[in-house]
Protein backbone atom coordinates (compact mmCIF):
# COMPACT_ATOMS: atom_id res chain seq x y z
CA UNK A 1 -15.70 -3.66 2.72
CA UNK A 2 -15.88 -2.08 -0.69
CA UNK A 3 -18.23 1.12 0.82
CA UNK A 4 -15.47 1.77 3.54
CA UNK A 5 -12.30 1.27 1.00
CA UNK A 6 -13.84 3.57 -1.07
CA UNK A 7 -15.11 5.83 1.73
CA UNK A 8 -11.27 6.20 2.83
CA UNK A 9 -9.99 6.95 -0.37
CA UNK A 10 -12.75 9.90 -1.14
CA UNK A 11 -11.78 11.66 2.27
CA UNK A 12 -7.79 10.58 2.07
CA UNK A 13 -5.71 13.48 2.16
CA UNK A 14 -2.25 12.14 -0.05
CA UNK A 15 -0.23 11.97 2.49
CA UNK A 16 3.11 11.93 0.02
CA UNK A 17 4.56 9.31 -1.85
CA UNK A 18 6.58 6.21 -1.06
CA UNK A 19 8.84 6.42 -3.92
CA UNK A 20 11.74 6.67 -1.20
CA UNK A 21 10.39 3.92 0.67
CA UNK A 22 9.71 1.83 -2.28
CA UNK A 23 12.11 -0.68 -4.91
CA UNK A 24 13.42 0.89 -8.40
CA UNK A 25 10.88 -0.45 -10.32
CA UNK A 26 10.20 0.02 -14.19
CA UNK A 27 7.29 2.74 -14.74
CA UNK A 28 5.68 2.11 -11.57
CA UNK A 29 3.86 5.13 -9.44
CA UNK A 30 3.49 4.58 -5.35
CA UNK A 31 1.53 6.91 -3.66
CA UNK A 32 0.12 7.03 0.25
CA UNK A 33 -3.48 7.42 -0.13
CA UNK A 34 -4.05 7.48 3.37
CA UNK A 35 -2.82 6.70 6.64
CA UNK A 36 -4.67 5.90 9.78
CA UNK A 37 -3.67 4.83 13.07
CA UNK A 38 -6.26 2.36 14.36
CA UNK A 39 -7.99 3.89 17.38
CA UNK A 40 -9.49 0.64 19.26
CA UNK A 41 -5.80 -1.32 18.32
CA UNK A 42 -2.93 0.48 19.52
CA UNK A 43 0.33 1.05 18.10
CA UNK A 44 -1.40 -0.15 14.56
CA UNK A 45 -2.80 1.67 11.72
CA UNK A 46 -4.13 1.04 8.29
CA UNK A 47 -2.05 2.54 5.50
CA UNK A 48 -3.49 2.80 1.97
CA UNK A 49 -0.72 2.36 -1.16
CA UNK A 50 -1.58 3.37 -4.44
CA UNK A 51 0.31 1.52 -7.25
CA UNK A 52 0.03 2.05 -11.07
CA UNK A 53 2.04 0.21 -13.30
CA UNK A 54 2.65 1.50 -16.55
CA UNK A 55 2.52 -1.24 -19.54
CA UNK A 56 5.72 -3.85 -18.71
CA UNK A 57 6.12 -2.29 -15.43
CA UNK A 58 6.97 -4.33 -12.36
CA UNK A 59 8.44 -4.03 -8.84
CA UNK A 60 11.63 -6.49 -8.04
CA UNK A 61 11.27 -8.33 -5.55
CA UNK A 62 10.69 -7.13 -2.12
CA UNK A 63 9.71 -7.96 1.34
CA UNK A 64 7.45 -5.88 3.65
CA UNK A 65 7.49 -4.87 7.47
CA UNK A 66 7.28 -7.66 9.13
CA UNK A 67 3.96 -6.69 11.21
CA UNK A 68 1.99 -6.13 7.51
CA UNK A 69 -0.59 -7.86 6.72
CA UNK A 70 -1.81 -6.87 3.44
CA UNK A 71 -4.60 -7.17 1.43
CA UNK A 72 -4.46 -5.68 -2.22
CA UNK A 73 -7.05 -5.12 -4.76
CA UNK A 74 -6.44 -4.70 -8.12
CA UNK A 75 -8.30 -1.61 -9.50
CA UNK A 76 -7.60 -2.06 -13.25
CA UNK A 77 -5.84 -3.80 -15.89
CA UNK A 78 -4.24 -7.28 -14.83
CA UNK A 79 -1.22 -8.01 -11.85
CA UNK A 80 1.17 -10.86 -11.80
CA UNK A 81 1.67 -11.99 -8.41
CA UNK A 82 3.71 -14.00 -6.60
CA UNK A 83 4.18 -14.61 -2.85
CA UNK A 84 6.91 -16.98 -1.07
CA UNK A 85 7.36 -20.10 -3.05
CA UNK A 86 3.72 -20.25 -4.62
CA UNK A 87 2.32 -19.91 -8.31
CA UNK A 88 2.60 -17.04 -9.66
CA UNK A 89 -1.14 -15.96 -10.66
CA UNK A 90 -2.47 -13.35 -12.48
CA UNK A 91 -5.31 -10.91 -10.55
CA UNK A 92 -7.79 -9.31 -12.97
CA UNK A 93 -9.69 -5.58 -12.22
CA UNK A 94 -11.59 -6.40 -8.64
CA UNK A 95 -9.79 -9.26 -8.00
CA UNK A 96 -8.07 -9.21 -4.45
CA UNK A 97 -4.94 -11.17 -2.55
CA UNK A 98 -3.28 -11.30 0.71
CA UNK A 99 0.43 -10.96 1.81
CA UNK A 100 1.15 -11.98 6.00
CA UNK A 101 3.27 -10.89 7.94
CA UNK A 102 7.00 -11.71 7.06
CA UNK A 103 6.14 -12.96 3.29
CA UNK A 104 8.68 -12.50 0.35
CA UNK A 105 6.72 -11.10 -2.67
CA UNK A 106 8.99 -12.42 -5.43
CA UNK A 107 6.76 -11.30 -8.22
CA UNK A 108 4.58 -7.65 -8.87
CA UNK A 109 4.31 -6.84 -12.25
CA UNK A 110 2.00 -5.53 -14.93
CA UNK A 111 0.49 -8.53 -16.61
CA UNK A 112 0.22 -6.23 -19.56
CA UNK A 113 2.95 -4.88 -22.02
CA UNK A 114 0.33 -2.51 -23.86
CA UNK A 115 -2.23 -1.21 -21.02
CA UNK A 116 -1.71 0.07 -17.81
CA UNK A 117 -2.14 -1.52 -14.28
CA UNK A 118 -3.40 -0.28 -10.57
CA UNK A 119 -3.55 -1.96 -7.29
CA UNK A 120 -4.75 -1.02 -3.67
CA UNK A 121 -2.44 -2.49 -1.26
CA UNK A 122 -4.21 -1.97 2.31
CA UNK A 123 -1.49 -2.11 4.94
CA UNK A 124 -2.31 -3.05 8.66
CA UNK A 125 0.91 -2.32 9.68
CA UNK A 126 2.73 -1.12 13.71
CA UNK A 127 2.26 2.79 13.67
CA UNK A 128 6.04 3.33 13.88
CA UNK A 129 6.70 1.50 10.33
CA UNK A 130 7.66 3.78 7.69
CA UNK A 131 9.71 1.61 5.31
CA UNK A 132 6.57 -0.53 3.89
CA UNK A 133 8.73 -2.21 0.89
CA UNK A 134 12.37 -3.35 1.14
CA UNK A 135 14.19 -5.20 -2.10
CA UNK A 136 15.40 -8.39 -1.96
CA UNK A 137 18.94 -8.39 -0.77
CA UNK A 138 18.64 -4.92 1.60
């Protein structure tokens, strides 16, 4: 899993940013790193989101399509996390959780106030999808 993540992110093209797409958040970067349909599963493809969180910085709380499943990896520094009513836990550098399909992410957040943060999210997601975060409350 790790060869192909990182194969896909060597030969990703950016393929812009989600910064429309995506919550205010406080010092937080989200980029498309790539974006795939799935050949042998139509109408699905496998979007990858970049996001670096600067120290303190966090996402409010959001929801995501609700034909995502994600799995996210976090790449450095330390990620609060919490999704629907469970703990919220704390993901160190290669670390890795999951989000289904209609979960409520209440909590994304630098666990940090003094270093920075990064996370893969890996989106399997309907083709047609291109809001992939919406705040609570939209």
């Amino acid at each position: 899993m790790k060869r192909i993540l990182c194969s896909l992110l060597i030969a990703a093209v950016p393929c812009g940013s989600l910064l429309a797409d995506a919550p205010k958040s406080k010092n937080a970067k989200v980029t498309v790193v790539y974006n795939h349909e799935l050949p042998n599963v139509p109408g699905k493809s496998i979007k990858g989101v970049l996001v670096e969180y600067g120290p303190g910085g966090y996402s409010p709380g959001h929801t995501h399509p609700r034909s995502a499943f994600i799995y996210a990896t976090v790449l450095e520094g330390s990620i609060r996390s919490q999704v629907n009513d469970g703990p919220v836990t704390t993901y160190h550098a290669g670390q890795s959780f999951s989000e289904l399909p209609g979960d409520r992410h209440g909590v994304s957040a630098n666990a940090s106030e003094t270093k920075p943060a990064k996370l893969l999210a890996v989106f399997v997601v309907d083709t047609n999808e291109t809001e992939l975060t919406t705040p609570f409350g939209s």
